[in-house]
Protein backbone atom coordinates (compact mmCIF):
# COMPACT_ATOMS: atom_id res chain seq x y z
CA UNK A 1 -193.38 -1.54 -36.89
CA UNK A 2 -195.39 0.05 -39.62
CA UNK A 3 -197.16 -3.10 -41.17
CA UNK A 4 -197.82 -1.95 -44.97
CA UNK A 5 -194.49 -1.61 -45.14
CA UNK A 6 -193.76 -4.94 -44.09
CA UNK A 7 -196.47 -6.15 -46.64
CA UNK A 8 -194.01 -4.22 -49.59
CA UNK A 9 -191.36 -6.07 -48.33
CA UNK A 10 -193.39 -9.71 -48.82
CA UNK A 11 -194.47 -8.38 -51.99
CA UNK A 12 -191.09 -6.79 -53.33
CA UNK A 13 -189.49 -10.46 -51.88
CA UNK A 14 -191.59 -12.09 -54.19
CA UNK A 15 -191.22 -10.28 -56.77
CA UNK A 16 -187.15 -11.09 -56.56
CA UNK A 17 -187.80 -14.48 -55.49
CA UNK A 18 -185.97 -13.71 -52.29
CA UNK A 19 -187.33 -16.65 -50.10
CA UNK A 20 -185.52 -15.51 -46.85
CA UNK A 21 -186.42 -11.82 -47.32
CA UNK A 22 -190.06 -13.33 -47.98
CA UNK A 23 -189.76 -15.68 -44.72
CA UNK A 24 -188.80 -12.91 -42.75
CA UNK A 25 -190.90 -10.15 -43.92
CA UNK A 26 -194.39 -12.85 -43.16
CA UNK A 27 -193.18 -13.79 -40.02
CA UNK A 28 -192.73 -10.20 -38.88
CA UNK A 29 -196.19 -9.44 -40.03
CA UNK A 30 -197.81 -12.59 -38.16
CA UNK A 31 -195.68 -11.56 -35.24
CA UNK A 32 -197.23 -7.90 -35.33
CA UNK A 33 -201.30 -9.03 -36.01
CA UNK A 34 -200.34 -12.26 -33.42
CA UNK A 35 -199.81 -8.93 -30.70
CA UNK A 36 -202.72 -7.01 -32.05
CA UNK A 37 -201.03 -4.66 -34.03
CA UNK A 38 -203.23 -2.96 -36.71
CA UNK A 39 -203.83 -3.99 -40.04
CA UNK A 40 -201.78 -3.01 -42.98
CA UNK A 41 -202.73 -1.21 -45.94
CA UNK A 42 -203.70 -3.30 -49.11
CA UNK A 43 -202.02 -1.35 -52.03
CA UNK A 44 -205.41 -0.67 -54.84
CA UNK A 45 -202.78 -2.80 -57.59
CA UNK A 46 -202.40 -5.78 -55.04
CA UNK A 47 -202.99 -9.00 -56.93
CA UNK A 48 -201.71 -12.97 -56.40
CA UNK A 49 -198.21 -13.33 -54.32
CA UNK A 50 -196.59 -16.20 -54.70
CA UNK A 51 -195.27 -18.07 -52.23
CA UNK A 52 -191.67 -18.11 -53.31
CA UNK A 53 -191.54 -22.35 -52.02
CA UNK A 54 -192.29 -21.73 -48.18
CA UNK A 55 -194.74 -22.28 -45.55
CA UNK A 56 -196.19 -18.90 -46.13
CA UNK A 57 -199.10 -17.56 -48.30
CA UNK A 58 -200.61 -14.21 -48.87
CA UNK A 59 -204.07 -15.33 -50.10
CA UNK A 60 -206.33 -12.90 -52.35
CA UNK A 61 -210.24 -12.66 -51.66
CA UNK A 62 -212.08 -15.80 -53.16
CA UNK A 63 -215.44 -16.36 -52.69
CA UNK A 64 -215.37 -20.35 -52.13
CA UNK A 65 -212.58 -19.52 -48.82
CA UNK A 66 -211.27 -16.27 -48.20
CA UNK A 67 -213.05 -12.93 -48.43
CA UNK A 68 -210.39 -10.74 -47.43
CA UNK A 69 -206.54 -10.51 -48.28
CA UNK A 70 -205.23 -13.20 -45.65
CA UNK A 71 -201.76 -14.17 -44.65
CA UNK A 72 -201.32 -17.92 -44.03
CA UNK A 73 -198.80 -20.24 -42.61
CA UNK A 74 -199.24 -23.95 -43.49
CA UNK A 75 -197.19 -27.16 -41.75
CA UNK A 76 -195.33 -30.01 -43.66
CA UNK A 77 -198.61 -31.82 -44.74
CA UNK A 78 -200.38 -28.77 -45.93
CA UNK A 79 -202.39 -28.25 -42.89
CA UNK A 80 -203.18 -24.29 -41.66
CA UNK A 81 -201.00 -23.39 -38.74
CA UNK A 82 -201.45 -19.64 -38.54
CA UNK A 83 -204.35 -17.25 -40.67
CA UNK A 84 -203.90 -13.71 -40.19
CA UNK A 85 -206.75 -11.36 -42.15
CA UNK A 86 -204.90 -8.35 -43.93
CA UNK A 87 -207.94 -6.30 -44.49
């Protein structure tokens, strides 16, 4: 599993509004930091990724919550299930 890679593929899925490609893509990434897989590299031209109307997230650095790129899974009601730090 090389895990930048799978961050392209969120970020190209998101890009073509490809929800299952997007789906896919995050969960393979949780599923690799979840084992304690490395990190993978945030491209220097990374900005906001939408969320493409699932449960996932790719969060940029904000100083009132996050501080570091962070992947983010959240339930039905809006509550955090998973949070995965990309950086």
């Amino acid at each position: 599993m090389d895990p930048t890679a799978c961050l392209h593929r969120i970020i190209e899925a998101s890009r073509g509004n490809d929800r299952a490609e997007y789906v896919a893509a995050c969960e393979d990434l949780a599923g690799w930091l979840r084992r304690g897989g490395f990190k993978p590299e945030i491209p220097a031209t990374m900005r906001y990724i939408p969320g493409t109307g699932t449960a996932w997230r790719v969060l940029s650095p904000a100083p009132d919550e996050y501080t570091v790129w962070t992947l983010i899974r959240y339930g039905t009601r809006g509550e955090r299930l998973e949070a995965y730090p990309l950086e």
